[in-house]
N, C-alpha and C. Protein backbone atom coordinates (compact mmCIF):
# COMPACT_ATOMS: atom_id res chain seq x y z
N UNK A 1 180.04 109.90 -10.89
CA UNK A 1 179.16 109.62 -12.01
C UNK A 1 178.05 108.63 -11.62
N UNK A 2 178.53 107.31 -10.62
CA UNK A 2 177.78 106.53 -10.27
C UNK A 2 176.40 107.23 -9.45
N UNK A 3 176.40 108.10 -8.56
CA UNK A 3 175.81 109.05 -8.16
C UNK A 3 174.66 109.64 -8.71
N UNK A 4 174.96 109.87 -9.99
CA UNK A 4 174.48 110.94 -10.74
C UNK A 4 173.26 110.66 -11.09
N UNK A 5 174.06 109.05 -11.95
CA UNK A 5 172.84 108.22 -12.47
C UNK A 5 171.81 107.53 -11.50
N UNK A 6 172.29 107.18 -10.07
CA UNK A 6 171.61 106.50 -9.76
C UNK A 6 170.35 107.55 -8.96
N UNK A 7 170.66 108.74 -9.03
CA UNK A 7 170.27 109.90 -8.41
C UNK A 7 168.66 110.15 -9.32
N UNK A 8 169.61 110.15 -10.50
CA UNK A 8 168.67 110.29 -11.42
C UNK A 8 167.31 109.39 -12.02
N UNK A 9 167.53 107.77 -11.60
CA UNK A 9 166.91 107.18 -11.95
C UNK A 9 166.15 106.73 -10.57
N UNK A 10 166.59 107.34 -9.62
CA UNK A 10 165.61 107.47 -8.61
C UNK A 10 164.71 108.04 -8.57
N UNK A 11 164.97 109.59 -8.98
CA UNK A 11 163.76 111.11 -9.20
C UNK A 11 163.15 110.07 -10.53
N UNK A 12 163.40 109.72 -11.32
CA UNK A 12 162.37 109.14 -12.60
C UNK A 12 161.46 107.61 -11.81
N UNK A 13 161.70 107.52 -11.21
CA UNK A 13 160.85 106.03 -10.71
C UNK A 13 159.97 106.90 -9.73
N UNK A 14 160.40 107.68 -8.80
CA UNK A 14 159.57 108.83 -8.05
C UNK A 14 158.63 109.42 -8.53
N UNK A 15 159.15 110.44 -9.56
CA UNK A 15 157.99 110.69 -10.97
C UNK A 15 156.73 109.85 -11.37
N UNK A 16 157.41 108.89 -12.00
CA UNK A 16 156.43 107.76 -12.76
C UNK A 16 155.47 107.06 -11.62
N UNK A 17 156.01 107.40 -10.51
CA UNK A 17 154.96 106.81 -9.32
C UNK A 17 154.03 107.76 -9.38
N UNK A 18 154.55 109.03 -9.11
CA UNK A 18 153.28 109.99 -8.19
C UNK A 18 152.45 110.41 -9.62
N UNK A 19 152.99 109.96 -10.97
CA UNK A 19 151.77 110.91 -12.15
C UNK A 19 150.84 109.62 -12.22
N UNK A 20 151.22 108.51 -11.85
CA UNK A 20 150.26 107.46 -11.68
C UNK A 20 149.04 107.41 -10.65
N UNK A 21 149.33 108.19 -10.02
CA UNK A 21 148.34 108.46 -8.71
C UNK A 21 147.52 110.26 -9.17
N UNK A 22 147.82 110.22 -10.39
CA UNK A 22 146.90 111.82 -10.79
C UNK A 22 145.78 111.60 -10.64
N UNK A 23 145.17 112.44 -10.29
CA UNK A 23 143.66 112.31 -10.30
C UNK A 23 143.15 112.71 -11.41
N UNK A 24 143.77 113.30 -12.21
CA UNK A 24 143.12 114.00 -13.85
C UNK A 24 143.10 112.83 -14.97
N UNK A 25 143.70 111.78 -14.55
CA UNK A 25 143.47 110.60 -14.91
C UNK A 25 142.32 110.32 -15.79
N UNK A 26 142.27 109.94 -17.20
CA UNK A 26 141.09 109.32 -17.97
C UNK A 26 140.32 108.36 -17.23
N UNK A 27 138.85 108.56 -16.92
CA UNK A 27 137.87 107.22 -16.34
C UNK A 27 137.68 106.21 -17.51
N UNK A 28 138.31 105.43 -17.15
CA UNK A 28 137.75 103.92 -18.28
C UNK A 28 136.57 103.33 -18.29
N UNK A 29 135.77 103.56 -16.82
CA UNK A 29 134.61 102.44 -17.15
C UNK A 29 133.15 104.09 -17.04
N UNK A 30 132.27 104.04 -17.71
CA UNK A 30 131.10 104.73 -17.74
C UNK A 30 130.56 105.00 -16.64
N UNK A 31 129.70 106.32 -16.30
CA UNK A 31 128.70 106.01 -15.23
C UNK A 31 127.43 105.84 -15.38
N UNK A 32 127.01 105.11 -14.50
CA UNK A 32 125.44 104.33 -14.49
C UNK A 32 124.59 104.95 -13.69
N UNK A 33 123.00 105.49 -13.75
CA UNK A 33 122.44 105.46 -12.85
C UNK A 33 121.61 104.57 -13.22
N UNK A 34 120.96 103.31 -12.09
CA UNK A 34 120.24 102.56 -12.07
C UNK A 34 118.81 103.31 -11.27
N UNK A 35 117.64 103.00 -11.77
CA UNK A 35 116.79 103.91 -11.18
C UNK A 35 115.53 102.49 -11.16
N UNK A 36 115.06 102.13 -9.93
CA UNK A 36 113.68 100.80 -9.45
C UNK A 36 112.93 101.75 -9.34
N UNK A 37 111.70 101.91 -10.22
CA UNK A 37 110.34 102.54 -9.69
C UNK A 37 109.46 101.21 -8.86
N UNK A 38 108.74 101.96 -7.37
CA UNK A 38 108.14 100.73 -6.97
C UNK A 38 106.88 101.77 -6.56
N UNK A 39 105.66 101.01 -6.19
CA UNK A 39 104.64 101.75 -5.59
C UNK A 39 104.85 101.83 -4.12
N UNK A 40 103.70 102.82 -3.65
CA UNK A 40 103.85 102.85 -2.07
C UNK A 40 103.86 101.67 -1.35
N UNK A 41 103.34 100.58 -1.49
CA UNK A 41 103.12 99.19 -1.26
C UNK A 41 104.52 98.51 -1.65
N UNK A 42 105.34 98.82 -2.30
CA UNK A 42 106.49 98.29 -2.58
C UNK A 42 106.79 97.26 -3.50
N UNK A 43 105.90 96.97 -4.21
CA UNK A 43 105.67 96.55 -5.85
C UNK A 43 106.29 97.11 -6.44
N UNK A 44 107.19 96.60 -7.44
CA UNK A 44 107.62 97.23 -8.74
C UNK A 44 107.24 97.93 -9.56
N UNK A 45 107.19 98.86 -10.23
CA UNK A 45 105.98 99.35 -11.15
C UNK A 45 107.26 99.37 -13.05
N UNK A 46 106.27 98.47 -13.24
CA UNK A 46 106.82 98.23 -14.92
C UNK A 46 105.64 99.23 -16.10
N UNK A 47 106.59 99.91 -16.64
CA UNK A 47 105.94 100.75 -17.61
C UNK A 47 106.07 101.84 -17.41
N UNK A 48 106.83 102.47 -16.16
CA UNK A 48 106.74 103.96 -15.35
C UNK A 48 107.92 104.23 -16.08
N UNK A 49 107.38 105.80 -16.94
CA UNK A 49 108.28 106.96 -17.40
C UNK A 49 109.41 107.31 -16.13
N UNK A 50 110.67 107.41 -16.42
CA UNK A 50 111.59 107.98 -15.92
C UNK A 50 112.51 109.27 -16.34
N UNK A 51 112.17 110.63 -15.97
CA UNK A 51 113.02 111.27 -16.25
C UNK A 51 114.01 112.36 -15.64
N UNK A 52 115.41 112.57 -16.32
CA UNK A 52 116.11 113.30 -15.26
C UNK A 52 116.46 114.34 -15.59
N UNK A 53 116.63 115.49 -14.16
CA UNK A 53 116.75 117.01 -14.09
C UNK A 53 118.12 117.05 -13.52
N UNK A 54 118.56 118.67 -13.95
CA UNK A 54 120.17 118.76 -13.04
C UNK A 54 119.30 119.81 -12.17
N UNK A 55 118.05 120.06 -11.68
CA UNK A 55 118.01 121.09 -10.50
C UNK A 55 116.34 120.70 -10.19
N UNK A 56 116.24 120.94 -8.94
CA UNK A 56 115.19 120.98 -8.56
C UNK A 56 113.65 121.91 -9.23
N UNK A 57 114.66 123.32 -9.14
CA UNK A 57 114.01 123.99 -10.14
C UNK A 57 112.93 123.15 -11.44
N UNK A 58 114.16 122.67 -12.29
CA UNK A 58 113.47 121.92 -13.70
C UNK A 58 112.63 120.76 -13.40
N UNK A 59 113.14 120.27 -12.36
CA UNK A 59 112.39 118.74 -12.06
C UNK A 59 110.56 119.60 -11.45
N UNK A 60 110.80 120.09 -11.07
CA UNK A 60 109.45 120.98 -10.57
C UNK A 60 108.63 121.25 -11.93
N UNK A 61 108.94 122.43 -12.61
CA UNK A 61 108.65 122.58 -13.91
C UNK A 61 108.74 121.65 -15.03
N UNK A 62 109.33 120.61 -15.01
CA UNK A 62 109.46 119.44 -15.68
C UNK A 62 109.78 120.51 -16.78
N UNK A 63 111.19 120.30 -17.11
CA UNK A 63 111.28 121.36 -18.47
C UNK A 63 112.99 121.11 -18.67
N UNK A 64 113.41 121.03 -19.37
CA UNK A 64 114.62 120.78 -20.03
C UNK A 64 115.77 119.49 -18.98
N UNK A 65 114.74 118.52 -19.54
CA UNK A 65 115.57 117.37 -18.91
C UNK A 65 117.21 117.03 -19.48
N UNK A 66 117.73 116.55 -18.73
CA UNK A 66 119.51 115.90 -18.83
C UNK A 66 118.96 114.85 -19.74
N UNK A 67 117.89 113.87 -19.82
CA UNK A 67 117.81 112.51 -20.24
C UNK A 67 116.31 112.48 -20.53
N UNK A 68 115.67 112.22 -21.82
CA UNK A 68 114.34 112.05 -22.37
C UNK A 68 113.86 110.80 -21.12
N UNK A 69 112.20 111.14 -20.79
CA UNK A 69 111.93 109.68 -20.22
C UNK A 69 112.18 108.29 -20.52
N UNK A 70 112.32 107.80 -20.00
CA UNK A 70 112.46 106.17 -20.80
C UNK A 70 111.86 105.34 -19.38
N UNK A 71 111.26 104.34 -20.00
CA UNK A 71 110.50 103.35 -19.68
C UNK A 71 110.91 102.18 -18.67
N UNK A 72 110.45 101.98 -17.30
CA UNK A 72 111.19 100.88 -16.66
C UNK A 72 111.16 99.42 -17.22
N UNK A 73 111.62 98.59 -17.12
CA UNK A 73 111.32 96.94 -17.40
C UNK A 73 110.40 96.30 -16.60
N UNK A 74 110.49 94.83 -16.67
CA UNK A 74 109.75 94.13 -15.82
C UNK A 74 110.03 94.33 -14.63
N UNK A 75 111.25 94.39 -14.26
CA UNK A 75 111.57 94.46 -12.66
C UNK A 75 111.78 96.16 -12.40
N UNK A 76 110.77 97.25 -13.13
CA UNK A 76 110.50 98.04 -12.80
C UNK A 76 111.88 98.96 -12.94
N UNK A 77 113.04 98.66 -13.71
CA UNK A 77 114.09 99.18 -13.80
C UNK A 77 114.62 99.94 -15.00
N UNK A 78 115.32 101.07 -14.78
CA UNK A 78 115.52 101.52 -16.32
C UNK A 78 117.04 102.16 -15.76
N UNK A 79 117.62 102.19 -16.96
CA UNK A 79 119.22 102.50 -16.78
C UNK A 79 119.77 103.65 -17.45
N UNK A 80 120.52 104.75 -16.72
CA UNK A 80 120.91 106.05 -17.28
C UNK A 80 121.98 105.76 -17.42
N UNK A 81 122.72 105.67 -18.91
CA UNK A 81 124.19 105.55 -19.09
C UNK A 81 125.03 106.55 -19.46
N UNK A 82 125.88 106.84 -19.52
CA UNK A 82 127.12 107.46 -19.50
C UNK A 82 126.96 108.72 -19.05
N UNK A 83 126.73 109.00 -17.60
CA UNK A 83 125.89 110.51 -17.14
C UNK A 83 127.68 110.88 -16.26
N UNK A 84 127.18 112.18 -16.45
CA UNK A 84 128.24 112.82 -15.49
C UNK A 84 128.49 112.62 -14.11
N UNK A 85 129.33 112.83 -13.42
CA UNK A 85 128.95 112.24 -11.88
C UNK A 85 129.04 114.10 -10.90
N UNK A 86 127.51 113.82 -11.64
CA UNK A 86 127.06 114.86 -11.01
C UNK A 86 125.51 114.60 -9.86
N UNK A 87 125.11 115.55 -9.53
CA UNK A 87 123.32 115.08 -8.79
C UNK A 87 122.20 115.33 -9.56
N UNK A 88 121.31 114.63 -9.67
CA UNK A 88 120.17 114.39 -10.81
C UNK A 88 119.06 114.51 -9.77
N UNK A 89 117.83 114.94 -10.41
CA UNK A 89 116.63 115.21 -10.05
C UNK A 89 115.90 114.11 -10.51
N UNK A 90 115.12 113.58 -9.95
CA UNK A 90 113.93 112.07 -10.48
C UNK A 90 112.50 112.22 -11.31
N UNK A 91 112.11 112.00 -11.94
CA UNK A 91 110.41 112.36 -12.30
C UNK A 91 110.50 111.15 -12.29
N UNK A 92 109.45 110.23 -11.78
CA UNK A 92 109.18 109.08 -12.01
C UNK A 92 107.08 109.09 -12.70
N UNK A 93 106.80 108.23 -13.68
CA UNK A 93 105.48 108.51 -13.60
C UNK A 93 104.72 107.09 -14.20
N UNK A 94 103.38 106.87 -14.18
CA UNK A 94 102.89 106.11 -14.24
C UNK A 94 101.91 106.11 -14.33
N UNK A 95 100.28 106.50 -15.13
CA UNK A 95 99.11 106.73 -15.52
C UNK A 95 99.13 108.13 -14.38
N UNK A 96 97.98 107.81 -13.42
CA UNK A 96 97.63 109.36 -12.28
C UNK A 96 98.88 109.11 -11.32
N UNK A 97 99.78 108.33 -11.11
CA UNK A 97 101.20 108.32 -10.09
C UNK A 97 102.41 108.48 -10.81
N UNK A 98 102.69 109.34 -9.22
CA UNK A 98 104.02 110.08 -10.16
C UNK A 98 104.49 110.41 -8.38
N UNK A 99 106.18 110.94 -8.30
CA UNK A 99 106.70 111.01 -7.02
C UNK A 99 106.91 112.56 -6.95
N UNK A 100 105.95 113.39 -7.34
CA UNK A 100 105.81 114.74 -6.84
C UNK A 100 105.09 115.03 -5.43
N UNK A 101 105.76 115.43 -4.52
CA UNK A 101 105.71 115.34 -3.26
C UNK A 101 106.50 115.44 -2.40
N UNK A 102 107.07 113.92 -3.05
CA UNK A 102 108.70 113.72 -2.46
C UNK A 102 109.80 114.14 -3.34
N UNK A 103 110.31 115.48 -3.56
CA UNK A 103 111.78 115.45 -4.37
C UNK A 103 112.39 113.94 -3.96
N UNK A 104 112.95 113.49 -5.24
CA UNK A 104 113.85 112.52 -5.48
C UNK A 104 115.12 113.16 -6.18
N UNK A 105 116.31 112.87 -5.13
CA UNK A 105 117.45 113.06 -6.02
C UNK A 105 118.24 112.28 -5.69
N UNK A 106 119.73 112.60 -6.84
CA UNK A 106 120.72 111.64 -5.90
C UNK A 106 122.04 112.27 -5.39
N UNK A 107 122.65 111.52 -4.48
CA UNK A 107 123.85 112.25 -4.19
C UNK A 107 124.92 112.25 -5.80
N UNK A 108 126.02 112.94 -5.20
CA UNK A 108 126.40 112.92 -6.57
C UNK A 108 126.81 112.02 -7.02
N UNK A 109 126.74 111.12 -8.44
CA UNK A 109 126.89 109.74 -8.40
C UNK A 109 128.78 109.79 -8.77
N UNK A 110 128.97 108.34 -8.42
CA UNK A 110 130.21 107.89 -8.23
C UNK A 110 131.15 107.85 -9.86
N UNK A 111 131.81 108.55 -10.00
CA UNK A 111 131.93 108.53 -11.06
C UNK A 111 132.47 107.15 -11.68
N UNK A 112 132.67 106.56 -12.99
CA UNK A 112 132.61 105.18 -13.40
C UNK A 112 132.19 103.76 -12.52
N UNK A 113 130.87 104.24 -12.08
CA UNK A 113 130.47 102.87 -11.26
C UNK A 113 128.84 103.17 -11.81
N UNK A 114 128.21 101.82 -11.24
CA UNK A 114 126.72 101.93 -11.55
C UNK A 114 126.21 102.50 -10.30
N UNK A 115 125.09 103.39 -9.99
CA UNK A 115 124.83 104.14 -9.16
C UNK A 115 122.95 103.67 -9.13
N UNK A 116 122.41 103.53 -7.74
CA UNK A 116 121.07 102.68 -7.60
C UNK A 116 120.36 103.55 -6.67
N UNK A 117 119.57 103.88 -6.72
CA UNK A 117 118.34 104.64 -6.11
C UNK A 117 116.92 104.01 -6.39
N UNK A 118 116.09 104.34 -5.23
CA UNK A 118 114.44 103.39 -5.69
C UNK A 118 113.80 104.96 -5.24
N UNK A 119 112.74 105.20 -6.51
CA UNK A 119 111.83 106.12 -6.41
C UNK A 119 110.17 105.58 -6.17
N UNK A 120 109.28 106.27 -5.12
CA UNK A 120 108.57 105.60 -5.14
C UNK A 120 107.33 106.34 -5.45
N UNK A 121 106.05 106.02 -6.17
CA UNK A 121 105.30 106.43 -6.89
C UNK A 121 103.52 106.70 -5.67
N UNK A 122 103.33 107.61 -5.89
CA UNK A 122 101.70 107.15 -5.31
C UNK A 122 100.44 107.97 -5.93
């Protein structure tokens, strides 16, 4: 009997280990993309539209963005919150500058972490 139980409450501590290590696991903390617009000169650029594509395709055509533009700050920064951790396409823009030329994308971002890329404008 001693056996049985202790058999048993071995396979249950075994268990409760390995479903702790699931990967299907709920993410607790959000993902971030952090996005610095700077000029070719490497200045910050504050006021530059930011917006994001899931394909190159759309980012080309500028046409059914993941995320409406939004506006960098003073330190030229603007923040994409709770995005999938998937790869995003960049529009960055700014009166006649904008980073069409250079595709900007990102790898696929990390899921629940803040994720940082610098796009640069000319």
């Amino acid at each position: 009997m001693k056996k049985v139980i202790y058999s048993t409450l071995v396979l249950s501590v075994l268990f409760l280990t390995l479903s702790a290590f699931n990967s299907s696991a709920p993410v607790l903390l959000p993902t971030y993309l952090k996005v610095t617009v700077l000029d070719q000169t490497g200045n910050i650029v504050q006021g530059a539209t930011v917006t994001l594509f899931n394909s190159e395709a759309d980012w080309f055509e500028e046409k059914d963005p993941i995320r409406e533009g939004q506006k960098t700050n003073e330190k030229g920064l603007t923040v994409f919150k709770k995005l999938s951790p998937s790869k995003y396409f960049i529009y960055a823009k700014k009166g006649d500058k904008d980073n069409v030329g250079e595709v900007v994308s990102t790898s696929k971002l990390r899921e629940g972490k803040t994720n940082l890329v610098n796009v640069i404008i000319k």
